[in-house]
Protein backbone atom coordinates (compact mmCIF):
# COMPACT_ATOMS: atom_id res chain seq x y z
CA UNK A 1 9.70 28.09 -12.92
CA UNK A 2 6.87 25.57 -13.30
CA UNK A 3 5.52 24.01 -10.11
CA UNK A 4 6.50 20.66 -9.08
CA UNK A 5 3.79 18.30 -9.17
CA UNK A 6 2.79 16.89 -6.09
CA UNK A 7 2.82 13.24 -6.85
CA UNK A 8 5.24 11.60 -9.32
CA UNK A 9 4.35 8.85 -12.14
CA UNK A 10 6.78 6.58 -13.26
CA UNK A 11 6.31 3.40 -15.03
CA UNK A 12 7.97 0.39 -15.89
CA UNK A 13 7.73 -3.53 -16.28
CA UNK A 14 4.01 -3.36 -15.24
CA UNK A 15 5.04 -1.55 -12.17
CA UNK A 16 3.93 1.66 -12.02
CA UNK A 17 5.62 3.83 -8.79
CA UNK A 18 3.89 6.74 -6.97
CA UNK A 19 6.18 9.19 -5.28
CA UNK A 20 4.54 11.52 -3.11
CA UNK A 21 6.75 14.96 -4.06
CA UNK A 22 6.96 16.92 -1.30
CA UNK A 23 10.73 16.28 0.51
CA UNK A 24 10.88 19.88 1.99
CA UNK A 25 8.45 18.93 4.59
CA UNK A 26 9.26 14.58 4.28
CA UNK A 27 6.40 14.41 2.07
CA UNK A 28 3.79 15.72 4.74
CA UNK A 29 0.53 15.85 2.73
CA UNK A 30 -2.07 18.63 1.95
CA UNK A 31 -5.49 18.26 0.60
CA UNK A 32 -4.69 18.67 -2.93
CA UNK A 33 -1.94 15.46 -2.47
CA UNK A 34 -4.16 13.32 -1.33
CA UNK A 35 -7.52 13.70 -3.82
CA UNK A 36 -4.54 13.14 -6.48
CA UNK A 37 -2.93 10.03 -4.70
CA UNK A 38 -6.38 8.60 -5.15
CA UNK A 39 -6.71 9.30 -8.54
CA UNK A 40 -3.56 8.20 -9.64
CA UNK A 41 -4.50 5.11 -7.77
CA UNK A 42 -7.33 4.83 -9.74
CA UNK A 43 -5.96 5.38 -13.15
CA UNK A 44 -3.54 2.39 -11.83
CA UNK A 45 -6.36 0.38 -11.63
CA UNK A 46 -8.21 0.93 -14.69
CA UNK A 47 -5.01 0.57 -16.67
CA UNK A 48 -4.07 -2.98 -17.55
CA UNK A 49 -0.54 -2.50 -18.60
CA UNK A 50 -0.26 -1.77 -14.63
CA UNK A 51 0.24 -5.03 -12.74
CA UNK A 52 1.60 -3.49 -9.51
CA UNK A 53 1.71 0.12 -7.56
CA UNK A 54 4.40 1.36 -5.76
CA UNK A 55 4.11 3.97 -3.19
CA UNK A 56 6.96 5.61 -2.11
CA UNK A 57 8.24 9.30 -1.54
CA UNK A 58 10.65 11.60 -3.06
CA UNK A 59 13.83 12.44 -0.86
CA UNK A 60 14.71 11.35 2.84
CA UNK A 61 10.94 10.74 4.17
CA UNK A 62 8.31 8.50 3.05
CA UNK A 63 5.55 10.39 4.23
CA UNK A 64 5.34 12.89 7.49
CA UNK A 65 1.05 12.62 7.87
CA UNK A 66 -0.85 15.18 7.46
CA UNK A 67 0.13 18.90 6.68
CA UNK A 68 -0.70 20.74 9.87
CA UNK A 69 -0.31 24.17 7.73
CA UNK A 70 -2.89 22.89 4.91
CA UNK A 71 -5.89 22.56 7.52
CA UNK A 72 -4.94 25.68 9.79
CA UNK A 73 -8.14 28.12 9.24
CA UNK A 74 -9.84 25.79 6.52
CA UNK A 75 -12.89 25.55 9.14
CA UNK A 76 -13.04 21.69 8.55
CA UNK A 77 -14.05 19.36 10.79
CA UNK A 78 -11.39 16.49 11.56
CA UNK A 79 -14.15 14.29 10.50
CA UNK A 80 -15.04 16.29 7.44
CA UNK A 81 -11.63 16.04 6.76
CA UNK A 82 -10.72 12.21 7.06
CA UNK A 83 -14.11 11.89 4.69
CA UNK A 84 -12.79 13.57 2.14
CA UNK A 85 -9.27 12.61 1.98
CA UNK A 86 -7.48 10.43 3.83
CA UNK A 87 -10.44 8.19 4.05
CA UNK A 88 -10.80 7.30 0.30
CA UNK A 89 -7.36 6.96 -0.20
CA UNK A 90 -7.14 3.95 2.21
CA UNK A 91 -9.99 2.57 0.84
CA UNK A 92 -8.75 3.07 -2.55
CA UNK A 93 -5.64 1.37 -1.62
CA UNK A 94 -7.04 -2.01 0.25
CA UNK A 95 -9.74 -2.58 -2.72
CA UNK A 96 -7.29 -1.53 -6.10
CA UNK A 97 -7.09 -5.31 -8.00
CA UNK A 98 -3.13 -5.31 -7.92
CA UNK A 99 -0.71 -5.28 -5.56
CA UNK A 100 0.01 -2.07 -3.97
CA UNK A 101 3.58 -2.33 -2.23
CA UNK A 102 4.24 0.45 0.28
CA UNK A 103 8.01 1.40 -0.27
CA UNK A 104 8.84 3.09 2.81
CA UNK A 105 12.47 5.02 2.35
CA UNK A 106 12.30 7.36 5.37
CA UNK A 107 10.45 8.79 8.05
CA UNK A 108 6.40 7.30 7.78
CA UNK A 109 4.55 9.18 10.61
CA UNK A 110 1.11 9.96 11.86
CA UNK A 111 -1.32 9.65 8.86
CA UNK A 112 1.86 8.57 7.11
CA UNK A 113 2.72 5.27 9.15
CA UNK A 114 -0.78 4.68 8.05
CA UNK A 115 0.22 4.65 4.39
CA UNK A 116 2.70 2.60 4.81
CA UNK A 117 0.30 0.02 6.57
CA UNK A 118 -2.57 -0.27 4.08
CA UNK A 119 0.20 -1.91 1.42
CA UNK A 120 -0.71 -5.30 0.97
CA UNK A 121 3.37 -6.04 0.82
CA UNK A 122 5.63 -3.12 3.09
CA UNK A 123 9.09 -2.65 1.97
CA UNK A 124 11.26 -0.69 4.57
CA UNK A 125 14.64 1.05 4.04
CA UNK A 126 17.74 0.61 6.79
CA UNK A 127 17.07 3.97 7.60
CA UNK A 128 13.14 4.26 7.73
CA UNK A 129 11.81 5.63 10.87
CA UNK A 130 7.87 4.32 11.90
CA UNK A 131 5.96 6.25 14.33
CA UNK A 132 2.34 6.81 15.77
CA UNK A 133 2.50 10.43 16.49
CA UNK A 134 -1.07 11.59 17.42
CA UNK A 135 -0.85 11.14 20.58
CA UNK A 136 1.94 13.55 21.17
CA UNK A 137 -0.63 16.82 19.47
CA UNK A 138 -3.60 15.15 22.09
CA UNK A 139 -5.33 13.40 19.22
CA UNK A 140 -6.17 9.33 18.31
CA UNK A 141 -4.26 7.62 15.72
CA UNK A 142 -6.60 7.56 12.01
CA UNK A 143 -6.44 6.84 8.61
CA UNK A 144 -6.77 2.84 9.30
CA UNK A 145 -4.18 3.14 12.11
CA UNK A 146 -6.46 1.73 14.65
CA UNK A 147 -7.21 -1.27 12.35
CA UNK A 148 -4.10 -2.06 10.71
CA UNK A 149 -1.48 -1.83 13.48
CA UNK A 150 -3.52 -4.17 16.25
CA UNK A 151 -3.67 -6.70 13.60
CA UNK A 152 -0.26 -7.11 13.02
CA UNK A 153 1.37 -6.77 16.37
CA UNK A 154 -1.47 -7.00 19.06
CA UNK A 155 -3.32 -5.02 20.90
CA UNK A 156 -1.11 -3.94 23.53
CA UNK A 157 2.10 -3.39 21.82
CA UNK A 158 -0.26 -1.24 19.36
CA UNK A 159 -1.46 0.63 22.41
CA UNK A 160 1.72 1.25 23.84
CA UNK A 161 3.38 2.44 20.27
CA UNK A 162 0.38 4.55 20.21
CA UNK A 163 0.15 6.09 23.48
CA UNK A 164 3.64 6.71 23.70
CA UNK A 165 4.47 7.78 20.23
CA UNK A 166 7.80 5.44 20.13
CA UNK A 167 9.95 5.63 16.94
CA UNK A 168 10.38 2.25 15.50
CA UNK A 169 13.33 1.20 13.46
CA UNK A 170 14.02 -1.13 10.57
CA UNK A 171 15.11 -3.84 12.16
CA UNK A 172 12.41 -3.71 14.82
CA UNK A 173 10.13 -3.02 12.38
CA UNK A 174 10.79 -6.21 10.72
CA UNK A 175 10.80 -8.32 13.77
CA UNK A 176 7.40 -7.12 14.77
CA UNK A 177 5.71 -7.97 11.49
CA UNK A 178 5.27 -3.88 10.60
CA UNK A 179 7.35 -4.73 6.99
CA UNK A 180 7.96 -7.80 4.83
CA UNK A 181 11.78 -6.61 4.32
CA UNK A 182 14.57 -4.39 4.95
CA UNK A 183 16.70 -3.33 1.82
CA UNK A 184 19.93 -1.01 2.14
CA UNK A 185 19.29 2.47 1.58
CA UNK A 186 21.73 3.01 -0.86
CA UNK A 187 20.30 0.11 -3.15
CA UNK A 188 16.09 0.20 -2.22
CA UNK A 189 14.43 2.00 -5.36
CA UNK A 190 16.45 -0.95 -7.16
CA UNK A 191 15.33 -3.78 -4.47
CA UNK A 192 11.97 -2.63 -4.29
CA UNK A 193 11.52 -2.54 -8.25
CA UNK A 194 13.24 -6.12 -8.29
CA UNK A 195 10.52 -7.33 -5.70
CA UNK A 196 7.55 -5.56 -7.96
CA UNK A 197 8.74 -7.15 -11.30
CA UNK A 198 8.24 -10.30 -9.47
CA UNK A 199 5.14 -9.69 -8.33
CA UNK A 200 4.04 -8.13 -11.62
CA UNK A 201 4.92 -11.51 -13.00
CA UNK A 202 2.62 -13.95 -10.91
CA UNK A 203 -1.17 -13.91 -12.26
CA UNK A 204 -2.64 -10.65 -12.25
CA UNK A 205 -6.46 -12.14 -11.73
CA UNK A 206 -5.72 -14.67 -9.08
CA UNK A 207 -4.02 -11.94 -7.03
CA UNK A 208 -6.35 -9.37 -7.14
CA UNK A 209 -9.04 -12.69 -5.82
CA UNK A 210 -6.86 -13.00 -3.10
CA UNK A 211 -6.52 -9.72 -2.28
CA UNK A 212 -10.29 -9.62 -2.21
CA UNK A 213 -10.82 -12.94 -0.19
CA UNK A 214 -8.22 -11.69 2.40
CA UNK A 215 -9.95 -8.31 2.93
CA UNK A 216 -13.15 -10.43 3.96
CA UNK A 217 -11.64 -12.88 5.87
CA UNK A 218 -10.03 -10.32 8.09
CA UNK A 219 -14.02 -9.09 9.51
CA UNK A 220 -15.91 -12.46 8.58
CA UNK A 221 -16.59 -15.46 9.74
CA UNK A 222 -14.96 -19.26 8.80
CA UNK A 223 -18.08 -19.86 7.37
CA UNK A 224 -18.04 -17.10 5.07
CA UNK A 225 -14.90 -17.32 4.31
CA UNK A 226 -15.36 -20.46 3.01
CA UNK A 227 -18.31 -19.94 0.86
CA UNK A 228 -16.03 -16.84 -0.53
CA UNK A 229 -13.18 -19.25 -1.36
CA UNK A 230 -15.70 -21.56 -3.61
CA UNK A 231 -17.03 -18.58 -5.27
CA UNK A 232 -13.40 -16.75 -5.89
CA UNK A 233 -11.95 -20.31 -6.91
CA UNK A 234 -14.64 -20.95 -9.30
CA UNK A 235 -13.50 -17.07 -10.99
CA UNK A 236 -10.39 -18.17 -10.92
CA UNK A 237 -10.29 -21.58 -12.13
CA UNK A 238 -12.58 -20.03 -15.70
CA UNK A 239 -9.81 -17.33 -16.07
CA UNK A 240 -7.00 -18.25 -18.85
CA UNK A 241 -4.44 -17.77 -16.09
CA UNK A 242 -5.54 -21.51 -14.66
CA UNK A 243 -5.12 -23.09 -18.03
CA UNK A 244 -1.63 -21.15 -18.66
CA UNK A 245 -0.45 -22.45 -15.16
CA UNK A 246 -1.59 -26.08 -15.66
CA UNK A 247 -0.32 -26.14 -18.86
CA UNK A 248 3.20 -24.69 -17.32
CA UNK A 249 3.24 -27.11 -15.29
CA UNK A 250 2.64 -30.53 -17.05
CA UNK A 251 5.17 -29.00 -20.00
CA UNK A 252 7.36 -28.16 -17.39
CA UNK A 253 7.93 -24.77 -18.02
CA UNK A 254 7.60 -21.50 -16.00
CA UNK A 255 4.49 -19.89 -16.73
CA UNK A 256 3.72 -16.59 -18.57
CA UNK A 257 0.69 -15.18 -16.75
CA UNK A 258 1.79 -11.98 -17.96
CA UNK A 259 1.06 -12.20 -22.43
CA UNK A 260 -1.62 -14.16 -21.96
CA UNK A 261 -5.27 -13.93 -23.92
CA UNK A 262 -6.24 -10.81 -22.19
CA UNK A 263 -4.25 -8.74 -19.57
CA UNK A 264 -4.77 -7.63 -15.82
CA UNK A 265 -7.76 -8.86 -13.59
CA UNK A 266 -10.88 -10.01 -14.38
CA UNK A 267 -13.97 -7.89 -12.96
């Protein structure tokens, strides 16, 4: 019997959907997973029939953090570690020019509930399950943990989540910002690829600018942020997407952004 691969590729309508493949142990991720999330992330990127990435895991978890049995007697360092793996992957994730939509269907824990914050849109199941488990092995929360989770609830209800490892469900989950949506379990692979084709139909190049003048804005300053804006608009406003939009609009018709003159963001 052939091994299963660790991360599966499926594509369709521009969306292309990552699975992590590892449901025995709720998708808990080893080395090897990890140095191929990021390349498949990559190859997501460079392609430009891909207008938006799905990440999402096989069976009942989304993804259980790290692999405690991968790094047993490997003689890494935790920081040797988090530079070679979990590291890149976040940083793959926050600067890839489309959309990446973290599909959470289950459990997302440790490293894991990290995943499923670095998704510029997070999708939750009914029955997903977010937690912040470091604390409860004696060690800090990582993989963008630290910087994500303050930002979105504050810092003391981040503390507390941290330093007491609580479990955090949907529908809490969605009250405290952690998710954009809660879908039914039986019907989320369908809900979450109705959200991406919609997403995979707004304008590729004017998306990935956003996504770009967000990530600034979040350690800069107004000023810079503004002077950002004037460049980025400027990009945008020369890209055929502008003209397809106006155009759209004054014939008042929805626009096609997506068979346009050329295809996917502009570098």
């Amino acid at each position: 019997m052939s091994e299963q691969p660790n991360i599966l590729v499926q594509d369709r309508a521009g969306v292309r959907t990552l699975s992590i493949n590892r449901p025995d142990k709720l998708n808990a991720v080893n080395a090897d997973t990890l140095l191929q999330l990021t390349a498949e992330l990559q190859r997501a990127d460079a392609d430009p029939q891909v207008r938006v990435v799905v990440l999402t895991g096989e069976g009942r978890g989304f993804c259980a953090g790290q692999d405690l049995g991968d790094v047993s007697g490997q003689g890494l360092s935790f920081t040797e570690h988090l530079h070679q793996t979990f590291n890149p992957l976040i940083r793959t994730m926050r600067t890839l020019n489309k959309p990446v939509i973290s599909a959470v269907n289950g459990v997302a824990a440790g490293a894991g509930a990290s995943l499923a914050l670095a998704g510029d849109i997070r999708l939750w199941a009914q029955s997903s399950v977010f937690v912040e488990v470091f604390s409860n092995i004696a060690l800090i929360p990582d993989s963008g943990s630290t910087w994500f989770l303050p930002r979105l609830v504050g810092f003391n209800r981040a503390f507390e989540l941290m330093a007491l490892a609580e479990k955090v469900r949907a529908e809490d989950g969605l009250r405290l910002g952690l998710c954009e949506a809660v879908y039914p379990d039986d019907t989320f692979r369908q809900d979450v690829q109705a959200y991406a084709e919609r997403l995979a139909a707004r304008p590729a190049n004017a998306l990935a600018l956003t996504k770009r003048a967000l990530n600034a804005a979040l350690t800069g300053s107004l000023n810079e942020a503004l002077n950002l804006e004037a460049d980025l608009q400027q990009r945008a406003g020369d890209h055929w997407e502008h003209l397809e939009g106006v155009t759209a609009f004054k014939e008042k018709r929805p626009a096609n952004f997506v068979n346009g003159p050329s295809a996917g963001p502009q570098e």
